[in-house]
PDB file of N, CA and C in Angstrom:
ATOM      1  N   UNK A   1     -44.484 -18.700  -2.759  1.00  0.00           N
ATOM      2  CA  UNK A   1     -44.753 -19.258  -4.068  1.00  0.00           C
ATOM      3  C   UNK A   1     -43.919 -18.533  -5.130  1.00  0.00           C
ATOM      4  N   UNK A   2     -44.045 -17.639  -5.089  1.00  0.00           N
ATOM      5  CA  UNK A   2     -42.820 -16.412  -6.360  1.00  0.00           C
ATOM      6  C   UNK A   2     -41.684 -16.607  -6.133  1.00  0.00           C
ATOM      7  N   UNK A   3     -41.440 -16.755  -4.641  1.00  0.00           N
ATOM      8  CA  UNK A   3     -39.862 -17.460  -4.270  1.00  0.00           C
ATOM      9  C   UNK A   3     -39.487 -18.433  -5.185  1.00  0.00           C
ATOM     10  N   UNK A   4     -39.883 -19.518  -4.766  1.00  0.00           N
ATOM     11  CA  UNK A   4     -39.686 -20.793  -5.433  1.00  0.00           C
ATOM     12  C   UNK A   4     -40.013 -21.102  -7.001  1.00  0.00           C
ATOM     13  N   UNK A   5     -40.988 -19.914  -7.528  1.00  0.00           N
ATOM     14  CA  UNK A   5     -41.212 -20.127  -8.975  1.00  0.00           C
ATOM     15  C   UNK A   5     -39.836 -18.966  -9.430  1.00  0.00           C
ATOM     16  N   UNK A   6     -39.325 -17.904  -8.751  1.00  0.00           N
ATOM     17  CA  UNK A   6     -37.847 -17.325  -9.249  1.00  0.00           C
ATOM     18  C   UNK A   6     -37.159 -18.252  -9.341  1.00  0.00           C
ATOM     19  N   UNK A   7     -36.730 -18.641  -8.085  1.00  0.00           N
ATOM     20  CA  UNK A   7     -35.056 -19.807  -7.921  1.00  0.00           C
ATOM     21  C   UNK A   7     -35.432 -20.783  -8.956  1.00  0.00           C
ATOM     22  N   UNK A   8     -36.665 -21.532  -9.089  1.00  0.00           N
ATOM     23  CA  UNK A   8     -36.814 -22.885 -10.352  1.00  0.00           C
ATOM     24  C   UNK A   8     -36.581 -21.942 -11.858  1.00  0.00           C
ATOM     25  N   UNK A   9     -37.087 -20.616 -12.152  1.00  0.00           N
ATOM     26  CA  UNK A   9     -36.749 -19.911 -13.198  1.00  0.00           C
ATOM     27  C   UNK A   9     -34.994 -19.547 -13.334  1.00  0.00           C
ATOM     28  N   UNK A  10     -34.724 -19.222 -12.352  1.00  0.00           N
ATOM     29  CA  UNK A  10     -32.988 -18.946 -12.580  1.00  0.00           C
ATOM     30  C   UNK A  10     -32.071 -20.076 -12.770  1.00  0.00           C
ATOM     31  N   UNK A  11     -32.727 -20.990 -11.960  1.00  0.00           N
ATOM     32  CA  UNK A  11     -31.840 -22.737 -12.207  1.00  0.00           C
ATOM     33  C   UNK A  11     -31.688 -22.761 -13.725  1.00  0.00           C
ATOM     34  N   UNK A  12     -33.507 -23.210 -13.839  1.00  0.00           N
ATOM     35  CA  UNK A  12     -32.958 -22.946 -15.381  1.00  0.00           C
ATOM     36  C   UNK A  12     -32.781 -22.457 -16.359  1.00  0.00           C
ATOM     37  N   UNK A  13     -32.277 -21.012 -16.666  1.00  0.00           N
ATOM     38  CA  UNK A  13     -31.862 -20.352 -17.076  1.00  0.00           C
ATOM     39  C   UNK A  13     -30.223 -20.346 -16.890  1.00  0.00           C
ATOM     40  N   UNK A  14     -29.906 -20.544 -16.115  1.00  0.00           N
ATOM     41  CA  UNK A  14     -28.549 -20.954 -15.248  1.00  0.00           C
ATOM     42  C   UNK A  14     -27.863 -22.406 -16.252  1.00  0.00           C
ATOM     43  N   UNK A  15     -29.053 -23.107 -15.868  1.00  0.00           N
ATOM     44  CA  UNK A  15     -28.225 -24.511 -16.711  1.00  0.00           C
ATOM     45  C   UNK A  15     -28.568 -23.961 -18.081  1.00  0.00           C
ATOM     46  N   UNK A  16     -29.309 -23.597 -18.552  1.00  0.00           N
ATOM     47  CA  UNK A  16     -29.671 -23.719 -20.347  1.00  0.00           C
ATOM     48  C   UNK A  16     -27.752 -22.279 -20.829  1.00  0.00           C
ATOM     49  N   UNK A  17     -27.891 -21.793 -19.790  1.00  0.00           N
ATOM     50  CA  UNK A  17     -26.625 -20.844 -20.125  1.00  0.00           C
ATOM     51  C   UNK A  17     -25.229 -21.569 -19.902  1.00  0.00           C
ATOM     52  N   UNK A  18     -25.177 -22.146 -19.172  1.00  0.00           N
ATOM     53  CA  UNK A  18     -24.400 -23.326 -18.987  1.00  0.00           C
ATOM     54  C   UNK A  18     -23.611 -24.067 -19.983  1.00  0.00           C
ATOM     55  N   UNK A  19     -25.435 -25.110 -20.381  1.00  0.00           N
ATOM     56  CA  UNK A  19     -25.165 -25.960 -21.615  1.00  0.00           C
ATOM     57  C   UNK A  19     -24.639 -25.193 -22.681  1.00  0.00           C
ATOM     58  N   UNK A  20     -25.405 -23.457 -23.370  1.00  0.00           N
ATOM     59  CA  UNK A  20     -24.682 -23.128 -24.547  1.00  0.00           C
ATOM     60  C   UNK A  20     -22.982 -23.237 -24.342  1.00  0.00           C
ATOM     61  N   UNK A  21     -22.545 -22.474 -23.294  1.00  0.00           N
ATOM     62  CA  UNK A  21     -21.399 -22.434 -23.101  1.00  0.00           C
ATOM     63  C   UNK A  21     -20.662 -23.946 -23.419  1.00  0.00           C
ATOM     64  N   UNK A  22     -20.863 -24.844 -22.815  1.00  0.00           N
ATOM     65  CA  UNK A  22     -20.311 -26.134 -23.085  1.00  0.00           C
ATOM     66  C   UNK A  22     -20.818 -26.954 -24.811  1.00  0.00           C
ATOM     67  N   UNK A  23     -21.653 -26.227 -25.221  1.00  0.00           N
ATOM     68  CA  UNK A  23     -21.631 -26.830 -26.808  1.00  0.00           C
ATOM     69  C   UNK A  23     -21.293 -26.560 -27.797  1.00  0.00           C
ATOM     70  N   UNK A  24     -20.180 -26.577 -28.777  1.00  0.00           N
ATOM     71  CA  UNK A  24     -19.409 -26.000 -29.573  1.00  0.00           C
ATOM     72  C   UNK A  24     -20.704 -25.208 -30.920  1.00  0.00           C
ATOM     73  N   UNK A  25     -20.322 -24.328 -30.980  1.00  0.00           N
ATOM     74  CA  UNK A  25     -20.983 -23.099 -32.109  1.00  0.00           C
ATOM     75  C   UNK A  25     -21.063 -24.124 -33.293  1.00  0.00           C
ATOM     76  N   UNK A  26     -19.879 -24.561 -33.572  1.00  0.00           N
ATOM     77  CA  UNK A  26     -19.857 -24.692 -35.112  1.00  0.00           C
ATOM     78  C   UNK A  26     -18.761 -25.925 -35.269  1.00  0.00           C
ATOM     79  N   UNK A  27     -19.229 -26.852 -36.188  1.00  0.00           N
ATOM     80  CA  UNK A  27     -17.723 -27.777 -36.260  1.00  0.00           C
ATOM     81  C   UNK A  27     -16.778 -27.595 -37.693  1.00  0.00           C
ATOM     82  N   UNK A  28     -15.444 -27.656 -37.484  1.00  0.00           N
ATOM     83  CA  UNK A  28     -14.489 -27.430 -38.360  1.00  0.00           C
ATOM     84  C   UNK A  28     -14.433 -28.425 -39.439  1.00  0.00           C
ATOM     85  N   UNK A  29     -14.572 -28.713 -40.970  1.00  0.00           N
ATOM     86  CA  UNK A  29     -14.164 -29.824 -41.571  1.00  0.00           C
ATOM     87  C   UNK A  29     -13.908 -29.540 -42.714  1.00  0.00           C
ATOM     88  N   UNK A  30     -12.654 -30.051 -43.880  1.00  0.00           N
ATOM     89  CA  UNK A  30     -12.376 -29.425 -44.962  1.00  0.00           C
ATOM     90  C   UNK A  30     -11.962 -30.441 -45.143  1.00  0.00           C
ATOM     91  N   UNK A  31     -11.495 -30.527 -46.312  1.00  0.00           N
ATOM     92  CA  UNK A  31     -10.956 -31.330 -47.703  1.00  0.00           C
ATOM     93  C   UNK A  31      -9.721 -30.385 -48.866  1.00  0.00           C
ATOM     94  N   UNK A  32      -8.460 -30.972 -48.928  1.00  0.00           N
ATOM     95  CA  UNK A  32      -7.802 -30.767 -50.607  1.00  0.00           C
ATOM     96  C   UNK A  32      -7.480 -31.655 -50.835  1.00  0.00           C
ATOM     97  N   UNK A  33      -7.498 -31.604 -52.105  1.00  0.00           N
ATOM     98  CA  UNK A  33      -6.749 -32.820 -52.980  1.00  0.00           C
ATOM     99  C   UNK A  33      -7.754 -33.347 -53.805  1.00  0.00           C
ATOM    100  N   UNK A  34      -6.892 -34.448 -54.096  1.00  0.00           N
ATOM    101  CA  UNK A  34      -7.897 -35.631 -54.470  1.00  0.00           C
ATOM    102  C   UNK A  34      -8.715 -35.854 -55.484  1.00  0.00           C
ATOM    103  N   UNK A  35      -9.412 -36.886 -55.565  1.00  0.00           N
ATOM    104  CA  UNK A  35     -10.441 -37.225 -56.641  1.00  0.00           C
ATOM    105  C   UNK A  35     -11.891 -37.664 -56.185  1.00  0.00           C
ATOM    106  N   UNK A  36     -12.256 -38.135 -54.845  1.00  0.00           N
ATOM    107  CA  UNK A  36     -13.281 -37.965 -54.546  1.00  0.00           C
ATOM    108  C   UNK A  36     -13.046 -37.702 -52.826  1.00  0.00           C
ATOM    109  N   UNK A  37     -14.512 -36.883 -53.016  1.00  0.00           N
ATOM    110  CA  UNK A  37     -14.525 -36.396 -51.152  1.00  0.00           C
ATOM    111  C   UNK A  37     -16.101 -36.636 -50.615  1.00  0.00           C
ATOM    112  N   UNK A  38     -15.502 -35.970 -49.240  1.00  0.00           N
ATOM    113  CA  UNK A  38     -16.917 -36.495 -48.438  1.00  0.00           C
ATOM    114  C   UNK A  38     -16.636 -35.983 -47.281  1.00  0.00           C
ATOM    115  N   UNK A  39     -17.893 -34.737 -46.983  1.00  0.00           N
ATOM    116  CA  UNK A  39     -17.619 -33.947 -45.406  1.00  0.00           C
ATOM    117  C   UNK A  39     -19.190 -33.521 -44.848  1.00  0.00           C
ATOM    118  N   UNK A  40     -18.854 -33.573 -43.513  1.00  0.00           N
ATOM    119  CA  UNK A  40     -20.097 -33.609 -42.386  1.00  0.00           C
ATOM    120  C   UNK A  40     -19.732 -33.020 -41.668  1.00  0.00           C
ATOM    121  N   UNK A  41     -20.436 -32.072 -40.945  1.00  0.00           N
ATOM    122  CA  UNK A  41     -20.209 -30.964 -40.083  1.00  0.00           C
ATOM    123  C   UNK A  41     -21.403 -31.675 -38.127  1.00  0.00           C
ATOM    124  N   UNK A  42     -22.179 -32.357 -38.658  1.00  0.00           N
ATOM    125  CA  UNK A  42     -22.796 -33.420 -38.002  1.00  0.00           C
ATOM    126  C   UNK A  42     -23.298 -34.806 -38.210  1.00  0.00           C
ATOM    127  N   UNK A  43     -22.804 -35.811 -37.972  1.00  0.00           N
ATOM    128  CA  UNK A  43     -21.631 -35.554 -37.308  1.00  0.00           C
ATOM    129  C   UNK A  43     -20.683 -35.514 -37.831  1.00  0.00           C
ATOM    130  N   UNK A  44     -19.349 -35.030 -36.823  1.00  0.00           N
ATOM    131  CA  UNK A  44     -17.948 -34.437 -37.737  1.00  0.00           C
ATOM    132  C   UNK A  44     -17.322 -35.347 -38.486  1.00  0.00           C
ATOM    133  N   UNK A  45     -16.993 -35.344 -39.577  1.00  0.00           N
ATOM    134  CA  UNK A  45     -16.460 -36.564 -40.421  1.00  0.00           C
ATOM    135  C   UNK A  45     -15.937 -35.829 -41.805  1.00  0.00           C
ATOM    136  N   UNK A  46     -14.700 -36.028 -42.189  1.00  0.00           N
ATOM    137  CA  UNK A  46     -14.124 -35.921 -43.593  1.00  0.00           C
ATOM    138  C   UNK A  46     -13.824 -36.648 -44.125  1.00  0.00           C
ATOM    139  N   UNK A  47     -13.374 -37.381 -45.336  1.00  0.00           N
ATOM    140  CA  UNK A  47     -12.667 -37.826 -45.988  1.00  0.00           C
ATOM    141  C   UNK A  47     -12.326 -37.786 -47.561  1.00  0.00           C
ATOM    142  N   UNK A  48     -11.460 -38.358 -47.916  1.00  0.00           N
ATOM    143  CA  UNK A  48     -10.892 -38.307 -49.602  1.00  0.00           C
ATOM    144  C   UNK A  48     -10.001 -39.463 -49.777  1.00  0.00           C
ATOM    145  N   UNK A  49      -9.863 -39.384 -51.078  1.00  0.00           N
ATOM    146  CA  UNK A  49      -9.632 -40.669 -51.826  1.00  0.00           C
ATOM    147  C   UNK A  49      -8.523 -40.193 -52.774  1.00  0.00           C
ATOM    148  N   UNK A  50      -7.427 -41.084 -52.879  1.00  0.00           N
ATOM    149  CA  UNK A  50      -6.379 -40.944 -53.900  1.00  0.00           C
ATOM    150  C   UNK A  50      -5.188 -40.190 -53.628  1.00  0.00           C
ATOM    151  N   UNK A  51      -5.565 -38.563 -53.520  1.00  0.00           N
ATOM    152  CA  UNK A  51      -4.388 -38.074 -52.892  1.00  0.00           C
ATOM    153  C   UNK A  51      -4.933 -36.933 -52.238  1.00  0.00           C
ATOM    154  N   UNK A  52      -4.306 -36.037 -51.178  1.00  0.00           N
ATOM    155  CA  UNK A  52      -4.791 -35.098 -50.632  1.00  0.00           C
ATOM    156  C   UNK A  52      -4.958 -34.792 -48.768  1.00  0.00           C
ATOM    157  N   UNK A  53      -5.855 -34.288 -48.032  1.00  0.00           N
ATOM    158  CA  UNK A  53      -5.799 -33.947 -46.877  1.00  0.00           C
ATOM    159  C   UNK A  53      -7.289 -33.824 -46.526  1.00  0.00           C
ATOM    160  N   UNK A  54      -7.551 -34.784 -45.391  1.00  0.00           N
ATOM    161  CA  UNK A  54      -9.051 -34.972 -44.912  1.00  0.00           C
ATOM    162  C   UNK A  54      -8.810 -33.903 -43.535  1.00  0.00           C
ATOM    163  N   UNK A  55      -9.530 -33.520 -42.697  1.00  0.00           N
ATOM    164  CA  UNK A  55      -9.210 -32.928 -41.699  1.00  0.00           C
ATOM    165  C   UNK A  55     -10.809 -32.266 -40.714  1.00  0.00           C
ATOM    166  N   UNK A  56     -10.083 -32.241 -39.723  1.00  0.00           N
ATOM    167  CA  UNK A  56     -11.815 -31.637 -38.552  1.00  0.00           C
ATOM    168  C   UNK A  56     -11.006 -30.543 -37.980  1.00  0.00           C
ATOM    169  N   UNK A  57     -11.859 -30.336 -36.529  1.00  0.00           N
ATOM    170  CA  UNK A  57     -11.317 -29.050 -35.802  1.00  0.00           C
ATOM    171  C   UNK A  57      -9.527 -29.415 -35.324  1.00  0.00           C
ATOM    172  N   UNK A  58      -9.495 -30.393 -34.861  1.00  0.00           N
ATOM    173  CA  UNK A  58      -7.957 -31.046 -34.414  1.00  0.00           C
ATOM    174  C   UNK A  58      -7.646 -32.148 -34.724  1.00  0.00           C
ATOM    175  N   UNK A  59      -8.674 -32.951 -35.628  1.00  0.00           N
ATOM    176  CA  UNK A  59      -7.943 -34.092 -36.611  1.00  0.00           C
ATOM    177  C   UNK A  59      -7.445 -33.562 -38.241  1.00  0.00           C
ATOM    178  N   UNK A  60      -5.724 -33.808 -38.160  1.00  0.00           N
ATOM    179  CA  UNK A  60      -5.526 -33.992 -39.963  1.00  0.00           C
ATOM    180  C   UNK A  60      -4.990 -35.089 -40.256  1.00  0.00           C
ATOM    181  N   UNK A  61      -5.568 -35.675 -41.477  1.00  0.00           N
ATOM    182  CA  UNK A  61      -4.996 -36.822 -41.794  1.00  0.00           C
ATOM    183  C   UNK A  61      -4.704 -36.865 -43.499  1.00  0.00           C
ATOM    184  N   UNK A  62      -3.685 -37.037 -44.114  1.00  0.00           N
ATOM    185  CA  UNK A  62      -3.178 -37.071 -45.586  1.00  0.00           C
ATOM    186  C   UNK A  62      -2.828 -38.388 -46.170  1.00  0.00           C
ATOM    187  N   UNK A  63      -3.121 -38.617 -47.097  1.00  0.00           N
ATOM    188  CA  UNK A  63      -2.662 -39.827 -47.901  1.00  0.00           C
ATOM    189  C   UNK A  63      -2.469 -39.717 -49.251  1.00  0.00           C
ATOM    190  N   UNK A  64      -1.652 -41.112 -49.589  1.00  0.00           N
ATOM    191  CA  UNK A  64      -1.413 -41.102 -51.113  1.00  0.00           C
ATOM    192  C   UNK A  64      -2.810 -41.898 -51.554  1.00  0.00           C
ATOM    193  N   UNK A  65      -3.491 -42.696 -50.943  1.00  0.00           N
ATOM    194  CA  UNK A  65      -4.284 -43.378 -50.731  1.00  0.00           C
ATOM    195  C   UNK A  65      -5.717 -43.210 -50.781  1.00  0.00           C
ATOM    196  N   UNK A  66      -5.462 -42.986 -49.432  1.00  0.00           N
ATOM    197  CA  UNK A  66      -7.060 -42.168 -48.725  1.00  0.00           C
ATOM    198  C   UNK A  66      -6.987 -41.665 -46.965  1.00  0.00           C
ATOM    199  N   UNK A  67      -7.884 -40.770 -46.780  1.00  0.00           N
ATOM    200  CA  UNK A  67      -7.836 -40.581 -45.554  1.00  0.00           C
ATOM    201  C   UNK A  67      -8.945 -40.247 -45.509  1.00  0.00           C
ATOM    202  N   UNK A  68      -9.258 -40.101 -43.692  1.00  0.00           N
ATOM    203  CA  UNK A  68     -10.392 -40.302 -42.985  1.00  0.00           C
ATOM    204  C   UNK A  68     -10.602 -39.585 -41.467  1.00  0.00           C
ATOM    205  N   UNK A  69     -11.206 -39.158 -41.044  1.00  0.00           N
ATOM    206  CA  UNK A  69     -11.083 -38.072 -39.883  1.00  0.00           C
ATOM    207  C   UNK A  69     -12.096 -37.982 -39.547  1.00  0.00           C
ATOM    208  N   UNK A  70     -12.642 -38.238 -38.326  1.00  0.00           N
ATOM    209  CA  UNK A  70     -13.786 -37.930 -37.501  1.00  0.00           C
ATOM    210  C   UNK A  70     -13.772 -37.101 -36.227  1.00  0.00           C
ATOM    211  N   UNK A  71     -14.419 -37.138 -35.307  1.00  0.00           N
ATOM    212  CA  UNK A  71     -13.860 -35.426 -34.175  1.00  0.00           C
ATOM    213  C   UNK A  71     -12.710 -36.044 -33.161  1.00  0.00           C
ATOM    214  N   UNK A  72     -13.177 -37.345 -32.969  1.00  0.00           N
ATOM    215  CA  UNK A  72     -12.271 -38.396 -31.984  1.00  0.00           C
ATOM    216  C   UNK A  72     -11.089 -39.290 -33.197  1.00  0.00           C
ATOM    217  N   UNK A  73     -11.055 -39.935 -34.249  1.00  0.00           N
ATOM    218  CA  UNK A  73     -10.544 -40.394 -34.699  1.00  0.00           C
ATOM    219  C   UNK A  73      -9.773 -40.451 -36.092  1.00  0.00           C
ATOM    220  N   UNK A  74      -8.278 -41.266 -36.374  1.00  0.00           N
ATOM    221  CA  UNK A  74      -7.741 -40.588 -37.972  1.00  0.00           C
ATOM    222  C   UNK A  74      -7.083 -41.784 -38.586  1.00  0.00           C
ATOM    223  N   UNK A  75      -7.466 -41.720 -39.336  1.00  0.00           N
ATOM    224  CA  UNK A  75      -7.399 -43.291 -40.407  1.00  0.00           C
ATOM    225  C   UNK A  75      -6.114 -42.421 -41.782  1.00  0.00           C
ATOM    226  N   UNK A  76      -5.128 -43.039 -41.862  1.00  0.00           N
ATOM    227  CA  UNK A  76      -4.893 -43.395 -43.237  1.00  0.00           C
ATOM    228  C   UNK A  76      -4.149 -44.539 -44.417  1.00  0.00           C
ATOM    229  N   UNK A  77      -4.518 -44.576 -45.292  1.00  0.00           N
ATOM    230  CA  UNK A  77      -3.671 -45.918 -45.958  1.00  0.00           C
ATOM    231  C   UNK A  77      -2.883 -45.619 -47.025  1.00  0.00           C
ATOM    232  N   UNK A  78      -2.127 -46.568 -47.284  1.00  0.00           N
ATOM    233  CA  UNK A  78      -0.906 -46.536 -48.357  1.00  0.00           C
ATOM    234  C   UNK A  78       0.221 -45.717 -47.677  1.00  0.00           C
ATOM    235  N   UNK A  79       0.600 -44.465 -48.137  1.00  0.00           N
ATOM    236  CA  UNK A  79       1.561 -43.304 -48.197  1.00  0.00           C
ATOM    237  C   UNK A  79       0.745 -42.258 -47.205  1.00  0.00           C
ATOM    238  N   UNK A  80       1.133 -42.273 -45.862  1.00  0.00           N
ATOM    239  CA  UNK A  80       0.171 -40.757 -45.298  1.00  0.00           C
ATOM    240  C   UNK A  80       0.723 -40.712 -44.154  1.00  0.00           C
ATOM    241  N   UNK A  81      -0.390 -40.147 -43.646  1.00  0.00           N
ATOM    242  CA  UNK A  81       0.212 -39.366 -41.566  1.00  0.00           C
ATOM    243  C   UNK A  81      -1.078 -39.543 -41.381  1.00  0.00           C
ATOM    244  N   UNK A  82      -1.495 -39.064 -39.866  1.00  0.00           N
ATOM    245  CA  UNK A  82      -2.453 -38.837 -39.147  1.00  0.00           C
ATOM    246  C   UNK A  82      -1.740 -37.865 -37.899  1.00  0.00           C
ATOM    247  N   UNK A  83      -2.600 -37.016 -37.788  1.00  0.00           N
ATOM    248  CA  UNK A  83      -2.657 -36.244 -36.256  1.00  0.00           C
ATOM    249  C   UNK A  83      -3.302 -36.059 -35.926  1.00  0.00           C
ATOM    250  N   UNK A  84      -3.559 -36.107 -34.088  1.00  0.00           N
ATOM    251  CA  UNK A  84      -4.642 -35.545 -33.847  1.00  0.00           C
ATOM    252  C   UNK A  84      -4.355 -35.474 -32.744  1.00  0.00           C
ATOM    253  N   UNK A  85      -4.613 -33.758 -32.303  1.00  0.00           N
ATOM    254  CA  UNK A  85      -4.445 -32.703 -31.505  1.00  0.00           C
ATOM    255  C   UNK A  85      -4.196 -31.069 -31.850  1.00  0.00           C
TER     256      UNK A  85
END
């Protein structure tokens, strides 16, 4: 019985150490420029309006316009770029 109540205690302890390892601490998101903004750390999301630089942990995206950045995706319009990686 102590057998089997250790090994079910170390499993999970095992996975819960696991999961921290695989879930990011903290998410990256900033803003310059511009005239209006808007940032979320959950979920990850930036953006701005007019002129300037939206950006996450490995999305940046700039416009004359606007831009837009989420953890997977990068939007911009008018005059801009997008990267992501």
């Amino acid at each position: 019985m102590k057998s089997k109540l250790g090994k079910v205690a170390l499993t999970a302890f095992g996975a819960l150490a696991l999961a921290g390892v695989a879930t990011p601490a903290f998410a990256h998101v900033g803003l310059v420029g511009g005239g209006e903004f808007v940032a979320s750390a959950d979920p990850v999301f930036a953006a701005g309006e007019w002129w300037g630089l939206a950006h996450t942990s490995n999305i940046h995206t700039g416009a004359h316009g606007w831009g837009a950045a989420t953890s997977t995706d990068a939007v911009g319009g008018e005059e801009g770029f997008a990267h992501v990686g």
